[in-house]
PDB file of N, CA and C in Angstrom:
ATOM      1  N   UNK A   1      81.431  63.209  53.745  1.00  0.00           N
ATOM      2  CA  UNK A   1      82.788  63.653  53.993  1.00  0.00           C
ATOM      3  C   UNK A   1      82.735  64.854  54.935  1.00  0.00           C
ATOM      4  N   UNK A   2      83.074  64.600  56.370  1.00  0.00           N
ATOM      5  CA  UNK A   2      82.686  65.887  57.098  1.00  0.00           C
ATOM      6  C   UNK A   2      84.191  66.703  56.949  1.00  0.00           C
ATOM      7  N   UNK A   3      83.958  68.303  57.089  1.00  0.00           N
ATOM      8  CA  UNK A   3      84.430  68.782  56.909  1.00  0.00           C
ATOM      9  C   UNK A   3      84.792  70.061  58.598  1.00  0.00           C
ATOM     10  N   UNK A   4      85.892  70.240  58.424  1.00  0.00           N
ATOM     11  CA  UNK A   4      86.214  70.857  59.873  1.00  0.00           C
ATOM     12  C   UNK A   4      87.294  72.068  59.620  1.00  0.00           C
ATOM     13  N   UNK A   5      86.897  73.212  59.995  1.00  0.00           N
ATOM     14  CA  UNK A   5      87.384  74.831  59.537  1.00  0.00           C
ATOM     15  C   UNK A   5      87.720  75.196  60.791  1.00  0.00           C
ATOM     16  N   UNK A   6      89.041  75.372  60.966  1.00  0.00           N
ATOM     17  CA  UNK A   6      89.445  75.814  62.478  1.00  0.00           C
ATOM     18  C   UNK A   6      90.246  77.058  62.399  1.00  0.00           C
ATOM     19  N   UNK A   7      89.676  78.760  62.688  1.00  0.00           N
ATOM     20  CA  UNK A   7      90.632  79.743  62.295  1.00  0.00           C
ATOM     21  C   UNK A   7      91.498  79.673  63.788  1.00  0.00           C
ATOM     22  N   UNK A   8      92.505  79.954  64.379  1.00  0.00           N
ATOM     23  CA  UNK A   8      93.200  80.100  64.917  1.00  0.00           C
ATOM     24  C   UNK A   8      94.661  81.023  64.855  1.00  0.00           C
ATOM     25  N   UNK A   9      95.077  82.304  65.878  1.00  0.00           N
ATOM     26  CA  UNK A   9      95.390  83.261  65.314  1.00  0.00           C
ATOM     27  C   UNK A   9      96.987  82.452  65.255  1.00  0.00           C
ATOM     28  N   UNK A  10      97.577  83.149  64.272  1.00  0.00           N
ATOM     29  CA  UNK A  10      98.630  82.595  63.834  1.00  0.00           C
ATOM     30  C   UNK A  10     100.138  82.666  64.863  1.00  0.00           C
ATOM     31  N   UNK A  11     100.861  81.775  64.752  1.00  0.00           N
ATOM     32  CA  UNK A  11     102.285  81.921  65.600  1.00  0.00           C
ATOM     33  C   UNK A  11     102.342  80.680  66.183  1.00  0.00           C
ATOM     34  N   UNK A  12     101.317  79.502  66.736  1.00  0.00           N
ATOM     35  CA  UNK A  12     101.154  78.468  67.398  1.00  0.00           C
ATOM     36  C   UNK A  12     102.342  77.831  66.636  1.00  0.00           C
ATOM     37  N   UNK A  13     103.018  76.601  67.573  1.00  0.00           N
ATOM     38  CA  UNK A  13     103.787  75.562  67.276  1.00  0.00           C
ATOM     39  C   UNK A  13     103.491  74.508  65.683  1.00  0.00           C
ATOM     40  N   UNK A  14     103.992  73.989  65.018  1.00  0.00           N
ATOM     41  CA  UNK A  14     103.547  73.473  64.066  1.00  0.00           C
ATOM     42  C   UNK A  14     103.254  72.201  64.459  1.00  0.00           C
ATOM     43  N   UNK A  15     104.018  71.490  65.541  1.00  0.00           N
ATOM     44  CA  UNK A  15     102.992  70.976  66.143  1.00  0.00           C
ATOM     45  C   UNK A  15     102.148  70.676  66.991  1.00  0.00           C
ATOM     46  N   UNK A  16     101.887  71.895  67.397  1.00  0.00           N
ATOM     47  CA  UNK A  16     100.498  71.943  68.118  1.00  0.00           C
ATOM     48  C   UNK A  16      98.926  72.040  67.317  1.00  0.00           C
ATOM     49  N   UNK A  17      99.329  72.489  66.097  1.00  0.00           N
ATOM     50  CA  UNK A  17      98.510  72.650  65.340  1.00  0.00           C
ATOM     51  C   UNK A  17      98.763  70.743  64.501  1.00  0.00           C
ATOM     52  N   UNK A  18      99.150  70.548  64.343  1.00  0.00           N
ATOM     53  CA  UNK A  18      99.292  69.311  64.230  1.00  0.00           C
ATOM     54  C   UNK A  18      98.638  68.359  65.140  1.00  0.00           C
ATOM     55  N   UNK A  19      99.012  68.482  65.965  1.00  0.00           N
ATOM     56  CA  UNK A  19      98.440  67.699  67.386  1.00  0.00           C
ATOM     57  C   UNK A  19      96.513  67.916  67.064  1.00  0.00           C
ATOM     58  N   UNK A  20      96.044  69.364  67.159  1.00  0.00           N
ATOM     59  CA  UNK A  20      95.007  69.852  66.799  1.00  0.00           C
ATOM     60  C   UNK A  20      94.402  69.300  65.951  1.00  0.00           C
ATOM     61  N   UNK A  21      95.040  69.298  64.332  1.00  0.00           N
ATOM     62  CA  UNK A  21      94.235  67.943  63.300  1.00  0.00           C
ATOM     63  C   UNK A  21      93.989  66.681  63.740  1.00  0.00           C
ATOM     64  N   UNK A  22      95.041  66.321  64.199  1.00  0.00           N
ATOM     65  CA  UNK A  22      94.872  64.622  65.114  1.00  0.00           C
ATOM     66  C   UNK A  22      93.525  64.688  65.774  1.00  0.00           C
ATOM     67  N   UNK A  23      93.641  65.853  66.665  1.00  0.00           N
ATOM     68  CA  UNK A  23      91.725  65.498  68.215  1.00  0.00           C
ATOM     69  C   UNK A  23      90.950  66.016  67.193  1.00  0.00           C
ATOM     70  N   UNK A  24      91.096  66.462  66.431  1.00  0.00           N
ATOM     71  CA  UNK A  24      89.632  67.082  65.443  1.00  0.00           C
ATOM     72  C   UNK A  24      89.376  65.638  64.846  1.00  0.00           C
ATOM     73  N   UNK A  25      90.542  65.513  63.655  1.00  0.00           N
ATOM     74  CA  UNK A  25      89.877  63.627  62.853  1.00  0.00           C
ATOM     75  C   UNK A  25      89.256  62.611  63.753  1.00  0.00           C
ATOM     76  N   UNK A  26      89.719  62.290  65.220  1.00  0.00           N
ATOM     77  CA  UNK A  26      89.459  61.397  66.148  1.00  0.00           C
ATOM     78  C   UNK A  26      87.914  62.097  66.627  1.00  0.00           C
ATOM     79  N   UNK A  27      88.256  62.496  66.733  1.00  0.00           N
ATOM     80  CA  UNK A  27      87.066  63.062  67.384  1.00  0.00           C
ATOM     81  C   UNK A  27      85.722  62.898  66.633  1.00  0.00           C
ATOM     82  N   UNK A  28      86.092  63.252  65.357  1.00  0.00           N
ATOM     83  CA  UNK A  28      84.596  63.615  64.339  1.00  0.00           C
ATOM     84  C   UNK A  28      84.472  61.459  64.099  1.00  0.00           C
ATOM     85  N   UNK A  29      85.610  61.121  63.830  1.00  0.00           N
ATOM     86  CA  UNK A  29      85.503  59.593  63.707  1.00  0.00           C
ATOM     87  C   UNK A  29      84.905  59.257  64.366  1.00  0.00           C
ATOM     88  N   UNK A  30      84.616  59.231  66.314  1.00  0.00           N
ATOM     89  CA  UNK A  30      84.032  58.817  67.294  1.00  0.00           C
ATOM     90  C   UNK A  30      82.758  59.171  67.330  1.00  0.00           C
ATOM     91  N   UNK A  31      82.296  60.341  66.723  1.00  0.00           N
ATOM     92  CA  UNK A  31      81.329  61.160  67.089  1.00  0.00           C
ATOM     93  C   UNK A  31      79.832  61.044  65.925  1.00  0.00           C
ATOM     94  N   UNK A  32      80.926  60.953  64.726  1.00  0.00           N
ATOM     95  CA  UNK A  32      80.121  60.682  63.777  1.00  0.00           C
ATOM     96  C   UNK A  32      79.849  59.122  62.857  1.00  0.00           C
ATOM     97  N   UNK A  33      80.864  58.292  63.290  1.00  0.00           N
ATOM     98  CA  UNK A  33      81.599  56.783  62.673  1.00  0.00           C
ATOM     99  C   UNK A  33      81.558  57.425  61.357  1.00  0.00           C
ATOM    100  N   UNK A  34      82.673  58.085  61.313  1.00  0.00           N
ATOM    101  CA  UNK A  34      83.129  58.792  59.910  1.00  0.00           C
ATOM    102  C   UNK A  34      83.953  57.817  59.649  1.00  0.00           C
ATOM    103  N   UNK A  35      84.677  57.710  58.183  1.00  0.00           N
ATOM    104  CA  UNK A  35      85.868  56.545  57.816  1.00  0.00           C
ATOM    105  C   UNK A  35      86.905  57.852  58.038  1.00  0.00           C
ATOM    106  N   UNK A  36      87.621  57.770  58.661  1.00  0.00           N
ATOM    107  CA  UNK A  36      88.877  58.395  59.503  1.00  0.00           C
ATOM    108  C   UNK A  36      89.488  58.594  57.737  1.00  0.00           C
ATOM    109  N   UNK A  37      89.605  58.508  56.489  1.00  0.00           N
ATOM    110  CA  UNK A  37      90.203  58.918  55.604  1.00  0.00           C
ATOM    111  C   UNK A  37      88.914  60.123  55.045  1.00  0.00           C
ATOM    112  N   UNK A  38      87.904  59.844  55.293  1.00  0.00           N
ATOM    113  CA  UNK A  38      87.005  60.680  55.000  1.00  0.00           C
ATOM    114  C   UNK A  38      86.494  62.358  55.927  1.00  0.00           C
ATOM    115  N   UNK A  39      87.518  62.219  56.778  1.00  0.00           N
ATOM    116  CA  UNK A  39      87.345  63.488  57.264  1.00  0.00           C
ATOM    117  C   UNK A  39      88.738  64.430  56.490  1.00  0.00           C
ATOM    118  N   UNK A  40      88.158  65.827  56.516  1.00  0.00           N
ATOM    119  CA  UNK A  40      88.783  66.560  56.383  1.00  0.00           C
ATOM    120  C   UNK A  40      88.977  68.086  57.104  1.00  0.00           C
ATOM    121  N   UNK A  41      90.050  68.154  57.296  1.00  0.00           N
ATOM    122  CA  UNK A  41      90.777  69.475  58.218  1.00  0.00           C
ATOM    123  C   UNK A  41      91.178  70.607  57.660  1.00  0.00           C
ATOM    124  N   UNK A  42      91.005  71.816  57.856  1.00  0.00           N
ATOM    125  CA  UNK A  42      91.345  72.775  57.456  1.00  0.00           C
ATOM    126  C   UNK A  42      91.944  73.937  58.402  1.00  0.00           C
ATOM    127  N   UNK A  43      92.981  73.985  58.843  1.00  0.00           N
ATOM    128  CA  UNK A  43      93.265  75.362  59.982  1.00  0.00           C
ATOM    129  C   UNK A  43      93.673  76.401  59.320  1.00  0.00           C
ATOM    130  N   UNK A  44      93.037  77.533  59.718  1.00  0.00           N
ATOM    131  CA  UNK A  44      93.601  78.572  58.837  1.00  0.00           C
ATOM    132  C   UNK A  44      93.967  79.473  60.217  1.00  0.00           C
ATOM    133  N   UNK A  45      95.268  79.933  60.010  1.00  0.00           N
ATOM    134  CA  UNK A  45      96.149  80.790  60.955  1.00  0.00           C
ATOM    135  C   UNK A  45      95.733  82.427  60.518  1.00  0.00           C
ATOM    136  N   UNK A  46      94.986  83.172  60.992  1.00  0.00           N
ATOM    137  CA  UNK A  46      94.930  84.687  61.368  1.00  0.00           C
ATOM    138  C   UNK A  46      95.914  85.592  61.779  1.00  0.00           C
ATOM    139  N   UNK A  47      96.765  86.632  61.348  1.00  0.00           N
ATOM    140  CA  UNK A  47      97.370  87.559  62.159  1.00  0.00           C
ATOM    141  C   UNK A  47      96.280  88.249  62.810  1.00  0.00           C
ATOM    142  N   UNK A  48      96.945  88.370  64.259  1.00  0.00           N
ATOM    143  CA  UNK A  48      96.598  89.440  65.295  1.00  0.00           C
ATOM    144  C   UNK A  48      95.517  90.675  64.688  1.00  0.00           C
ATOM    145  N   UNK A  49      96.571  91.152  63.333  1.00  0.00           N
ATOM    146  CA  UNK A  49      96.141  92.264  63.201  1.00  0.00           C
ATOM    147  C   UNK A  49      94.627  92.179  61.903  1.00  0.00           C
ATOM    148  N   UNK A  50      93.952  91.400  62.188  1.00  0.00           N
ATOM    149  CA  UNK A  50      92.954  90.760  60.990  1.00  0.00           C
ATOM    150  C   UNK A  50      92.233  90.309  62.139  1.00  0.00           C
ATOM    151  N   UNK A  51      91.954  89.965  62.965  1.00  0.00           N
ATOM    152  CA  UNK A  51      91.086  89.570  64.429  1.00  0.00           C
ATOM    153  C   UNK A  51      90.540  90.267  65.065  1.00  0.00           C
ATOM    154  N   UNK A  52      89.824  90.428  65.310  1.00  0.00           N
ATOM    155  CA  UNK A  52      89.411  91.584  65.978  1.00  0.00           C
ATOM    156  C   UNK A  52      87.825  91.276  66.635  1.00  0.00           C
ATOM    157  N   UNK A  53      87.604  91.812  68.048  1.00  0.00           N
ATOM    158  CA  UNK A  53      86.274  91.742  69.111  1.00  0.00           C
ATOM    159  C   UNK A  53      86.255  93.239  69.497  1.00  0.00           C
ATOM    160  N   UNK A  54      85.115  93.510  69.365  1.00  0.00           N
ATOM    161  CA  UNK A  54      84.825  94.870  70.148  1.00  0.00           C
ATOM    162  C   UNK A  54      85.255  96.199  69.240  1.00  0.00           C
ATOM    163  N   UNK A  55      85.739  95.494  68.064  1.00  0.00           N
ATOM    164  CA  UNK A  55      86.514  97.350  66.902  1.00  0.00           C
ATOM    165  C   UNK A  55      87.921  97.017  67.514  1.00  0.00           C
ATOM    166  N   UNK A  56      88.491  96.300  68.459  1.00  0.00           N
ATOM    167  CA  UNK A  56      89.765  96.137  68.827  1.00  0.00           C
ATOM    168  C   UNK A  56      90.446  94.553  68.317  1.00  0.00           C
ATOM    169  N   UNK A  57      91.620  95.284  67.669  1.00  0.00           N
ATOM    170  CA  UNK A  57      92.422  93.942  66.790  1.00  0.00           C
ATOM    171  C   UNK A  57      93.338  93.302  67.811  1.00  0.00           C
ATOM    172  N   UNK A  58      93.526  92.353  67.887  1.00  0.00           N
ATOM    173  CA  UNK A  58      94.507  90.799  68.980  1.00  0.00           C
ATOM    174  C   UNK A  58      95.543  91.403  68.869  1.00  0.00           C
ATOM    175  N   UNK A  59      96.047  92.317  68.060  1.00  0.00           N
ATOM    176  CA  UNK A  59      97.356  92.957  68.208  1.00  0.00           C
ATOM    177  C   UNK A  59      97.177  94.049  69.247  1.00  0.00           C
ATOM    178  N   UNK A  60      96.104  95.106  69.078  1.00  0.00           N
ATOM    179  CA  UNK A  60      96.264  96.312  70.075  1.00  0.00           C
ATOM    180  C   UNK A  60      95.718  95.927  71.062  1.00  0.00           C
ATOM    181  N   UNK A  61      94.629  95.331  71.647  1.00  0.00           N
ATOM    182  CA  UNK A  61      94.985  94.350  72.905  1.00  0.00           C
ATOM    183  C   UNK A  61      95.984  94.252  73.740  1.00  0.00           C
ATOM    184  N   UNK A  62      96.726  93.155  73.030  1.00  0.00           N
ATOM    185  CA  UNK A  62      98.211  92.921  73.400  1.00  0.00           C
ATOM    186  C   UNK A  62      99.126  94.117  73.643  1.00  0.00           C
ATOM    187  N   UNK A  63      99.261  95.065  72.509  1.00  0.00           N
ATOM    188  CA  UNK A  63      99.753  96.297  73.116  1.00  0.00           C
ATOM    189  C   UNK A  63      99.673  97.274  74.282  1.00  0.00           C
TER     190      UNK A  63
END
């Protein structure tokens, strides 16, 4: 049962993130001949302010 963890920072379209589960299942199906009910998706949405590269958070960046 493969398993697929996608953090992505939060605010995206619901379905774009939607769209996103779709090319992940297809994808691992093609890649692995997984049974397309046997994959599983997980996106977990991040605020800005929980992200962070360099000691600097996706929010003050942006600021």
């Amino acid at each position: 049962m493969p398993l697929i963890q996608v953090s992505v920072r939060e605010g995206r379209d619901p379905a774009r993130i939607r769209a996103l589960i779709t090319a992940l299942t297809e994808a691992t199906v093609s890649a692995l001949d997984a049974p397309k009910e046997s994959v599983r998706v997980i996106v977990t949405e991040v605020p800005g302010s929980h992200w962070a590269a360099g000691d600097v958070t996706l929010d003050e960046k942006d600021a």
